[in-house]
Protein backbone atom coordinates (compact mmCIF):
# COMPACT_ATOMS: atom_id res chain seq x y z
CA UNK A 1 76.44 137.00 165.21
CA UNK A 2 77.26 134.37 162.17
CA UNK A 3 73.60 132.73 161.52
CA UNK A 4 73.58 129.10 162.69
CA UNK A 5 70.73 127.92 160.33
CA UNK A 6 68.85 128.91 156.82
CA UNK A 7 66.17 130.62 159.30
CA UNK A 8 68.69 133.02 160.48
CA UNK A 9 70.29 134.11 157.09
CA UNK A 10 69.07 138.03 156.17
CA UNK A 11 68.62 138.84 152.52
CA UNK A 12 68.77 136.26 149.59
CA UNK A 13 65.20 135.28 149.87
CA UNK A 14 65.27 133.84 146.20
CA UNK A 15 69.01 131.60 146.71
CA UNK A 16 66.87 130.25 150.07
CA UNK A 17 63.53 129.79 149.10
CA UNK A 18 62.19 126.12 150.62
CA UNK A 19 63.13 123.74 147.89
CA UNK A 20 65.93 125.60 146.14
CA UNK A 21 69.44 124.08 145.62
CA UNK A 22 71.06 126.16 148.42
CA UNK A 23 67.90 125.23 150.82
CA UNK A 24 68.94 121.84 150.36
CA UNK A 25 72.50 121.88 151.09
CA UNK A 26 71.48 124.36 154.09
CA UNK A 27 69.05 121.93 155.67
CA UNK A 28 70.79 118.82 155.19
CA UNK A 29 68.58 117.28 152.84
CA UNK A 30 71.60 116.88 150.08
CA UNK A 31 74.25 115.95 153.19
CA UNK A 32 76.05 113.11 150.79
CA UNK A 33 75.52 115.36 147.97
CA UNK A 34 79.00 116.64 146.05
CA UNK A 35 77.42 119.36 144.38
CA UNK A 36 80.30 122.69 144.86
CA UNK A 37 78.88 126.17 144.52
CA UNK A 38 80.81 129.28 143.59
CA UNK A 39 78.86 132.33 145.55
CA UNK A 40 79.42 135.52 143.62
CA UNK A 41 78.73 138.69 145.43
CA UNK A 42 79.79 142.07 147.10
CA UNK A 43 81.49 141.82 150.43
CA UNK A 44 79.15 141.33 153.15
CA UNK A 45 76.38 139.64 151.37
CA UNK A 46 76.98 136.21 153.41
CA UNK A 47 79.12 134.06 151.69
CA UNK A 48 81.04 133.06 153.97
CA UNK A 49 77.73 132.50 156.33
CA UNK A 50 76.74 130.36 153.96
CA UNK A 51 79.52 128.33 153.80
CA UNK A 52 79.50 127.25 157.24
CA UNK A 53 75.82 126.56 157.39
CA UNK A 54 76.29 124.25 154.45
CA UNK A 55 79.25 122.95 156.53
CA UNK A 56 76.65 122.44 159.49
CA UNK A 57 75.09 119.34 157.82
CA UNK A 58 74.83 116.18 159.47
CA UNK A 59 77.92 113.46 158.05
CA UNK A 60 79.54 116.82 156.76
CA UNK A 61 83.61 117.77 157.73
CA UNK A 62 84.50 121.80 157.34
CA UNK A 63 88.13 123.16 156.23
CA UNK A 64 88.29 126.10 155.33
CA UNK A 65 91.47 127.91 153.18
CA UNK A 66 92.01 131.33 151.72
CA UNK A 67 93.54 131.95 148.45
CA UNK A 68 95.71 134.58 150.07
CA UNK A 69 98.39 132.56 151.88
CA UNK A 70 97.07 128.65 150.73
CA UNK A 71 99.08 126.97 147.69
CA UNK A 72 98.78 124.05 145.88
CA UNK A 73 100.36 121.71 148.33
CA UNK A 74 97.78 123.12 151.23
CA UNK A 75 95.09 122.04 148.14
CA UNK A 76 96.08 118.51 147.66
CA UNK A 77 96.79 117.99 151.17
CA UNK A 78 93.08 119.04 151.83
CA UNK A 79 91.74 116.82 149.05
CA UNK A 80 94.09 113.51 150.25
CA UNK A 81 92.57 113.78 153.85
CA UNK A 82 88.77 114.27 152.20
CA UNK A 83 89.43 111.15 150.59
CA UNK A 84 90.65 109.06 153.47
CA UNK A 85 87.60 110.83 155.08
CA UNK A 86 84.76 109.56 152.99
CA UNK A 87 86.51 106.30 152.88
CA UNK A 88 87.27 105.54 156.36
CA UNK A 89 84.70 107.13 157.88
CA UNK A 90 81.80 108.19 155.51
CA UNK A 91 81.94 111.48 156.40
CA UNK A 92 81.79 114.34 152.94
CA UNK A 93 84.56 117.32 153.23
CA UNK A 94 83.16 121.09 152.66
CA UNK A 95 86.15 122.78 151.50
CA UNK A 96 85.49 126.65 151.69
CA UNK A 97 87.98 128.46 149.26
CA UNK A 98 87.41 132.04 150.05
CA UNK A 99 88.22 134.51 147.48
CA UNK A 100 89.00 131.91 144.81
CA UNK A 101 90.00 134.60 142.16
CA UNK A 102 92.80 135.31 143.49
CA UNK A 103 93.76 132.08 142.67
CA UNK A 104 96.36 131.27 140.05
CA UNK A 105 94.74 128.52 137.15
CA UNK A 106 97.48 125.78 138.48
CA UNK A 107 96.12 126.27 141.54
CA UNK A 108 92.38 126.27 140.73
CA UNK A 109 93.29 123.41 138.34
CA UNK A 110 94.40 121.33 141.69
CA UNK A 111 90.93 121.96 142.78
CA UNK A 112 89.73 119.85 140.06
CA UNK A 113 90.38 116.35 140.75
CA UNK A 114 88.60 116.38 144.24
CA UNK A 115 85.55 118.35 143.15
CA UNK A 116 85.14 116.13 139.66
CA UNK A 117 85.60 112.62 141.44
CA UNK A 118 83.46 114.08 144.60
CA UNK A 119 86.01 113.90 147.11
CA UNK A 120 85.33 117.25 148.23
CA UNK A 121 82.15 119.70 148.18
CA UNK A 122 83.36 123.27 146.60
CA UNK A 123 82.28 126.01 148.36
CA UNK A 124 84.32 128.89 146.66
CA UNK A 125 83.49 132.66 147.77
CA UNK A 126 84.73 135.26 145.52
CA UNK A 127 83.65 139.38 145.23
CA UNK A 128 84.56 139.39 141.34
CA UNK A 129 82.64 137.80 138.89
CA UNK A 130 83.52 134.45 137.89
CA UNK A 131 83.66 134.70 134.01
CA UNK A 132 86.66 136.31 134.35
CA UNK A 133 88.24 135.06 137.26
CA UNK A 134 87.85 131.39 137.47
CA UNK A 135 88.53 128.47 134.88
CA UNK A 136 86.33 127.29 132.94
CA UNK A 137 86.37 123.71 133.71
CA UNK A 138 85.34 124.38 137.66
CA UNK A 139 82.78 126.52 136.48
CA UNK A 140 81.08 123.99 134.65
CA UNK A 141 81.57 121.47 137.42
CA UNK A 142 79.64 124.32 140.32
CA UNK A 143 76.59 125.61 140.65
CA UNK A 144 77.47 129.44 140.22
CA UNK A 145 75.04 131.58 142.55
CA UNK A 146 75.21 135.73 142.54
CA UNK A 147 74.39 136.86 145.69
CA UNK A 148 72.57 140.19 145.38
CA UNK A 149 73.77 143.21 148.02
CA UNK A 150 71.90 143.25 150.84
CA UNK A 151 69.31 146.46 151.22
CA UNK A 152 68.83 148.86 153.91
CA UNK A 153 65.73 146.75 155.52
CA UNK A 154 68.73 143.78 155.82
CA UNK A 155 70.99 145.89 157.39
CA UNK A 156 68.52 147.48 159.94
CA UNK A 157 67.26 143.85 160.91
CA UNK A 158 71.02 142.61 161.79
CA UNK A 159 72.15 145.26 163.68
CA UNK A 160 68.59 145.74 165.85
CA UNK A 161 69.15 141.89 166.10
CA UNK A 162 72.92 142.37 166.71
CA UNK A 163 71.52 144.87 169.88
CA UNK A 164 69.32 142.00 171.76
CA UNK A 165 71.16 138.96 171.07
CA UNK A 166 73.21 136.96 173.88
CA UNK A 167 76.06 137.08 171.09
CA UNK A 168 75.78 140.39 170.15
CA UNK A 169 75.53 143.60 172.83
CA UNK A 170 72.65 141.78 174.79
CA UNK A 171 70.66 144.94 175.82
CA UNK A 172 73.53 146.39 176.78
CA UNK A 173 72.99 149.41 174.58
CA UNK A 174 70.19 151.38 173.29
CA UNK A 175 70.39 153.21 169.50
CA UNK A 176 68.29 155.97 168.53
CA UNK A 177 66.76 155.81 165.11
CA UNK A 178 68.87 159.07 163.87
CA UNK A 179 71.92 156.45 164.73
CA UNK A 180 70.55 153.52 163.12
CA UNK A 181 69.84 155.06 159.87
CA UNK A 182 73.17 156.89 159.71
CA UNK A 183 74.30 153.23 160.79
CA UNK A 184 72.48 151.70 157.83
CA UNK A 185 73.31 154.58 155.57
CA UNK A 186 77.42 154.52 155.85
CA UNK A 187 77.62 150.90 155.73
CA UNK A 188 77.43 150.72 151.84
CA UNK A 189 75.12 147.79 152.44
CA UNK A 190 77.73 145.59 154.22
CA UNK A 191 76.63 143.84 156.72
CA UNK A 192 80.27 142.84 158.18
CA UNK A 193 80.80 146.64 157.98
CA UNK A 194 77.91 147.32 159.83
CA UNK A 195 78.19 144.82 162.90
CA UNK A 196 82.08 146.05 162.64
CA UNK A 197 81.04 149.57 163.21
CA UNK A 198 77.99 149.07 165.74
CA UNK A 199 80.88 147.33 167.74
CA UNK A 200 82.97 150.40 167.50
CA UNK A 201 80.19 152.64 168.17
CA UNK A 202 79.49 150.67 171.48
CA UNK A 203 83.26 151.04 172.18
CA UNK A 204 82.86 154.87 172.04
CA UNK A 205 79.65 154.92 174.03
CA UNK A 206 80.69 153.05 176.43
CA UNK A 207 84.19 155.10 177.11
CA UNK A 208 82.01 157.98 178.11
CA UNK A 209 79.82 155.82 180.61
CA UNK A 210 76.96 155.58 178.06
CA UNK A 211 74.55 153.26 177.31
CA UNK A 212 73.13 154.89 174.61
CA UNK A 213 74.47 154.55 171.08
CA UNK A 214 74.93 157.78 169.37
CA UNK A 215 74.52 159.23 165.65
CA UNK A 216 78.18 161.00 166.83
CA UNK A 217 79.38 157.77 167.84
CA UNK A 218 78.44 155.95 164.62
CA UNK A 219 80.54 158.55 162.55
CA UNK A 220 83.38 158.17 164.69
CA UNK A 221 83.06 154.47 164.30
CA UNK A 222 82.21 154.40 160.53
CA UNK A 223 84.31 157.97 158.41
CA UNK A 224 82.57 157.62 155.19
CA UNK A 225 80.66 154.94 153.08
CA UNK A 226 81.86 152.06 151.40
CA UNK A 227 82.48 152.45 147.41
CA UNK A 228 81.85 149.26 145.19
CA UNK A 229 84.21 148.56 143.03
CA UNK A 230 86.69 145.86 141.55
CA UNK A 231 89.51 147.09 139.07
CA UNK A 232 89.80 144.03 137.45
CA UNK A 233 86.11 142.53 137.17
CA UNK A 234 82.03 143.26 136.20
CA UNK A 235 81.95 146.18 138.65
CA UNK A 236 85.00 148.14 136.81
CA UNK A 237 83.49 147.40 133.19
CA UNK A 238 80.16 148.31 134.26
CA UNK A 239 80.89 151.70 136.07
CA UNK A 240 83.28 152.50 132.72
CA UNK A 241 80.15 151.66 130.54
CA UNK A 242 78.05 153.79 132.63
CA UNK A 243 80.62 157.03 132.95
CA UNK A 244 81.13 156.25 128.78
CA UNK A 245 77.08 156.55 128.03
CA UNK A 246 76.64 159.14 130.39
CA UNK A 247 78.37 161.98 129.30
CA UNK A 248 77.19 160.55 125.55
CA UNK A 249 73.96 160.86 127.12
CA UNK A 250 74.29 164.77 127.86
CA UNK A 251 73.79 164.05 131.70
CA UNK A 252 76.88 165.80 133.22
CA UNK A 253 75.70 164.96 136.62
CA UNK A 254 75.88 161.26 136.40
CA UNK A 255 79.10 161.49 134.33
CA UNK A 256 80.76 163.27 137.34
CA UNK A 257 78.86 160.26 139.47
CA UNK A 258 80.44 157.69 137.86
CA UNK A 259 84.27 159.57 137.73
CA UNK A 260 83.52 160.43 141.17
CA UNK A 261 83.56 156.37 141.91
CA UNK A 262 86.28 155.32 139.47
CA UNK A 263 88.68 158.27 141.77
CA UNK A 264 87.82 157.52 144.58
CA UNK A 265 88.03 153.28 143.93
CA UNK A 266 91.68 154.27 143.13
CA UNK A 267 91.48 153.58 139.27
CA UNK A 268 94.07 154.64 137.05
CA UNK A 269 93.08 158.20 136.34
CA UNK A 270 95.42 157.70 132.73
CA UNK A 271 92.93 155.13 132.07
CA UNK A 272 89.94 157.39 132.73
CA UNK A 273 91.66 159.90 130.81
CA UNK A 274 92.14 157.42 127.58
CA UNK A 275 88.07 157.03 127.61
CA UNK A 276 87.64 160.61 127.52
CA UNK A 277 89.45 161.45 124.84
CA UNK A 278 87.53 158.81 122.76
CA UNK A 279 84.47 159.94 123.93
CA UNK A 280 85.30 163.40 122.37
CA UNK A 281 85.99 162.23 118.99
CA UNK A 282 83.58 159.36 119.51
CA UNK A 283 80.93 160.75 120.71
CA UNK A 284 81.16 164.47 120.34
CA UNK A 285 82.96 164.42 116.95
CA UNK A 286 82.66 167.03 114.44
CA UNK A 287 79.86 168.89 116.35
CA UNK A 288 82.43 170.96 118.60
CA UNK A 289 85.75 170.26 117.73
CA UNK A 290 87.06 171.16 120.58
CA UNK A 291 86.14 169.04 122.42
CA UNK A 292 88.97 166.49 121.18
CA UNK A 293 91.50 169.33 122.16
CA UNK A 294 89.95 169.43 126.33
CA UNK A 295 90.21 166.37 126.46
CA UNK A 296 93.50 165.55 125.40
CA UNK A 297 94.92 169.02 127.37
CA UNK A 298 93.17 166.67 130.15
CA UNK A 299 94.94 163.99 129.48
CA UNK A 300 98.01 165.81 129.64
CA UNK A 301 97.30 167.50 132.40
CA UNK A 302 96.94 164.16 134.42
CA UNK A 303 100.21 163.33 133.61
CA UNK A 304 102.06 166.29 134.81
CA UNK A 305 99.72 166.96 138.19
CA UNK A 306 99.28 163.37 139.47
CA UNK A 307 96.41 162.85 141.58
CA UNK A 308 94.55 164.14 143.31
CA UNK A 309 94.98 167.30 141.18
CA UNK A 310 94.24 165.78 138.10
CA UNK A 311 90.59 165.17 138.94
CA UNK A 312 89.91 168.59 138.34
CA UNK A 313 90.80 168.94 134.76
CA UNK A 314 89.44 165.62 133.97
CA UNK A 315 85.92 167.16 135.65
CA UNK A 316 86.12 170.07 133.36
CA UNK A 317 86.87 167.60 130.21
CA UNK A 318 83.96 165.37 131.26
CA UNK A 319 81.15 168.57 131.94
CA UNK A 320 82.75 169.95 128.01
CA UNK A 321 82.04 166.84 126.81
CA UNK A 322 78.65 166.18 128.16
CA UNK A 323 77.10 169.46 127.58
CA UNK A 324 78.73 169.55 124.07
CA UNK A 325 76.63 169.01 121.13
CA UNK A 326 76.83 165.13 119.74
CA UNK A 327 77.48 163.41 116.61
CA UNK A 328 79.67 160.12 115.53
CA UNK A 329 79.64 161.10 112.29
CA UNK A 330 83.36 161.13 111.74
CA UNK A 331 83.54 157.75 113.54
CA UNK A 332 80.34 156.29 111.42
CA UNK A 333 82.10 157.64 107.99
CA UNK A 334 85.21 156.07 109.33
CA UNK A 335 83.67 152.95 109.71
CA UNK A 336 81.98 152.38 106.72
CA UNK A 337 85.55 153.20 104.40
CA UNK A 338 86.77 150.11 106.85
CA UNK A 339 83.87 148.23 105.62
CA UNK A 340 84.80 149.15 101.80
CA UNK A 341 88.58 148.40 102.07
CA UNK A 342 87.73 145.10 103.84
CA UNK A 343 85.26 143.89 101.30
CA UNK A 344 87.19 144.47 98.46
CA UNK A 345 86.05 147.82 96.85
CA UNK A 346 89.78 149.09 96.18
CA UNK A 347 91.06 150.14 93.32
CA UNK A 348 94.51 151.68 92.30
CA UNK A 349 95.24 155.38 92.98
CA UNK A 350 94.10 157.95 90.48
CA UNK A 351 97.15 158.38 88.76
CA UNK A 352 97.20 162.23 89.48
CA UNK A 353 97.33 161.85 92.91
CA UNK A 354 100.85 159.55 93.10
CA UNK A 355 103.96 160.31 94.19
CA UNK A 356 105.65 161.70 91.43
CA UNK A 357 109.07 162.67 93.26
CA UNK A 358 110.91 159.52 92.35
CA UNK A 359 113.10 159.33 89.20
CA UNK A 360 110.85 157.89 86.02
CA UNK A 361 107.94 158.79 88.33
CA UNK A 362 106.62 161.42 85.20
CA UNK A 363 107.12 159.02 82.54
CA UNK A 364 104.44 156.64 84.30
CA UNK A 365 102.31 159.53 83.94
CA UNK A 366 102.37 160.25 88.27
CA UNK A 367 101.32 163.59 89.26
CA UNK A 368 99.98 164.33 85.17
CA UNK A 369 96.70 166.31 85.97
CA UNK A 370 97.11 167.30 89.26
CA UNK A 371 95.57 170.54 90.03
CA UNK A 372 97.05 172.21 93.29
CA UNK A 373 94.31 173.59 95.13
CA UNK A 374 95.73 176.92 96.61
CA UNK A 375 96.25 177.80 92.90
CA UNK A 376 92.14 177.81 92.38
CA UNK A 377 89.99 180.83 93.76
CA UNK A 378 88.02 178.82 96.16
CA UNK A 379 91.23 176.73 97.39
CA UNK A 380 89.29 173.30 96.01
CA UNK A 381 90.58 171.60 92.90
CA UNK A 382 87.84 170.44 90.41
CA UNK A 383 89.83 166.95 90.84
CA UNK A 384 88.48 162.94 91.35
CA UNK A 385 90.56 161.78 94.77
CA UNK A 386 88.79 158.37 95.50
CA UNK A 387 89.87 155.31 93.26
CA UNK A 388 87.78 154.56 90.50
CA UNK A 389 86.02 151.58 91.72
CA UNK A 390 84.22 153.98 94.93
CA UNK A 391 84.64 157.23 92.93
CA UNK A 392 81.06 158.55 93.86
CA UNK A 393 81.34 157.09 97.71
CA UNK A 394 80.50 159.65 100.42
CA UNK A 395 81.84 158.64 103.73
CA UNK A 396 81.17 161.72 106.08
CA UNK A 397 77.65 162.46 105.68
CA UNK A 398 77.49 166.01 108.29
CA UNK A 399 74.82 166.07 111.15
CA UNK A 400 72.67 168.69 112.02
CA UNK A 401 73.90 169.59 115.42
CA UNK A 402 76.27 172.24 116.47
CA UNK A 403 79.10 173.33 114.96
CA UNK A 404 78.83 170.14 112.29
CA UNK A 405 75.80 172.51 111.01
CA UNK A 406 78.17 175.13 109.19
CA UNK A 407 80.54 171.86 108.29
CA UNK A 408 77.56 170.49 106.32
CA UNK A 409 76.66 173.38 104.35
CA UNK A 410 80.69 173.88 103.93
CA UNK A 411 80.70 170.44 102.55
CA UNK A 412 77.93 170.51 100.16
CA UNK A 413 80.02 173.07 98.74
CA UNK A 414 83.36 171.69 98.77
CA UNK A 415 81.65 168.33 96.79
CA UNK A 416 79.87 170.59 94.15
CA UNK A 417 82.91 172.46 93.26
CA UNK A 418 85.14 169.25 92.97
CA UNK A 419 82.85 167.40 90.51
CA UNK A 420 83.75 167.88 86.57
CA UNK A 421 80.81 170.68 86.24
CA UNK A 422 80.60 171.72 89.50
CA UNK A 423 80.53 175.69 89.65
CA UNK A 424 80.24 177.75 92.76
């Protein structure tokens, strides 16, 4: 069921729109062109379609090599017959590299000579993005297109198509539309998973003597739906992002969303763990202290259980800390003492605050003044403890939201007491 032409390629209406790049190499119009093309996109978007209907051009030869089992010597073996190729006979070499990030950089780095001098045209498939995958020098050399997923409409086209068509079943099976849709639904918008499964679904059908497709069929064929995700690229940083701002966002549902994706994509659940315990003193801060102590009893917790028992403290850390009460505060005050110390605005300890344990310690006048607060009523010493230079520098300025409320007032306090007429 691999289209044959541009006409027959579902989804990517902007990559193939008449007069685009792509259209070009598609249709032959740029068949001595040397232009390479990195297509970025989920599995079963069509990049390796593409790749052979670029490879269907007129005065074009088609190898194809994945970066699972080819090395550098398959590479410059590849680019030594594309030469003798377009010299000998006139005829340009697609080379399709599919999943070119699992390439190491010597061996995208043998790529280079062929695709620079034009030897070869590029046509490199990968499912992570390229930024962080591929060098930087055959990025700049390729047009880089992102393939968007393909929607439920794309799906339901292919595999009605896939039902009719001499390639496909031929009419040899009918599908009811509760079956399609649970078709469409489960195949996480894949369409390789999709004409896998109507395949399989056929297979069950037609062990029973049936010629009609079945939604029981399609669940047989297809268990549960795809999950998108890639540990090391754009899809793991952006599903992080999105479990980080949701529970800072108060929305417990999506929070459990997003750790419900990062579990089941296999991430490290240590690594999920990590986050949350930022996210407590990050996020949640002084406005429920506890939450720092969940969160790192999660942690723990993940570490002695293992999966999959430690999802389920790590749920109950991530509802605490997205229902909690909010406030950086801490973090902020932290932040802007960095911005002091880096700057400049140091000065030496107050002398009644140094160590005064050492021998000749006294006679340099450490510890001389030093007022120990449990002696005082209120337990705070009337005492300077910043450096001169900052001596009137408040850091921690209290929010107004949960416990951080009673903090603040406890604060305003604390400060008035400490200053040299401060009373209670």
């Amino acid at each position: 069921m691999r289209p044959r032409s541009a006409d027959e390629v579902v989804g990517q209406a902007d990559l193939l729109k008449p007069g685009s790049a792509l259209r070009r190499l598609m249709d032959g119009g740029d068949s001595r062109s040397s232009t390479s093309v990195i297509l970025f996109g989920p599995p079963g978007t069509g990049k390796t379609t593409l790749a052979h209907v670029i490879a269907k051009a007129p005065g074009r030869r088609f190898v194809e090599l994945s970066a699972i089992t080819a090395g550098v010597k398959d590479v410059r073996r590849v680019m030594e017959e594309a030469l003798t190729e377009r010299d000998m006979r006139g005829k340009r070499t697609v080379l399709f590299l599919d999943e070119i990030h699992r390439f190491t950089k010597a061996q995208q780095d043998a790529l280079l000579p062929g695709v620079e001098n034009g030897w070869v045209t590029l046509v490199a498939a990968t499912t992570e993005n390229p930024s962080f995958s591929v060098i930087s020098p055959l990025l700049s050399r390729s047009l880089l297109l992102t393939l968007s997923p393909l929607t439920p409409d794309d799906i339901r086209a292919l595999v009605q198509r896939a039902l009719r068509d001499e390639r496909g079943l031929a009419g040899a099976f009918a599908m009811g539309e509760e079956a399609l849709e649970d078709l469409v639904r489960l195949s996480g918008n894949d369409a390789r998973r999709a004409l896998t499964a109507l395949e399989a679904a056929a297979d069950v059908a037609s062990a029973d003597d049936r010629e009609e497709i079945t939604d029981d069929d399609v669940e047989q064929a297809l268990q549960k739906s795809v999950v998108r995700y890639d540990k090391d690229g754009d899809q793991h940083y952006d599903v992080v992002s999105a479990f980080i701002k949701s529970m800072r966002g108060s929305d417990p549902d999506a929070a459990l969303h997003y750790l419900a994706r990062m579990i089941e994509a296999g991430e490290d659940p240590r690594f999920i763990a990590r986050r949350v315990v930022i996210a407590a003193s990050e996020d949640v801060g002084m406005a429920d202290p506890t939450a720092l102590g969940v969160a790192v009893s999660a942690a723990q917790a993940v570490q002695m259980l293992g999966m999959p028992e430690g999802r389920i403290p790590l749920a109950q850390a991530v509802v605490h800390l997205a229902t909690a009460p909010k406030s950086n505060r801490a973090y902020m005050g932290l932040e802007k003492a960095l911005a002091d110390v880096r700057s400049g605005r140091i000065s030496p300890v107050p002398p009644h605050l140094r160590d005064a344990h050492y021998p000749g310690a006294k006679g340099l006048g450490h510890g001389k003044g030093y007022v120990y607060p449990h002696d005082e009523p209120t337990s705070v010493a009337r005492q300077q403890h910043l450096p001169d230079a900052i001596a009137s520098a408040e850091y921690y300025v209290p929010g107004k939201t949960g416990a951080e409320r009673d903090v603040a007032a406890r604060l305003e306090r604390i400060r008035r007491l400490q200053r040299p007429d401060g009373v209670d």
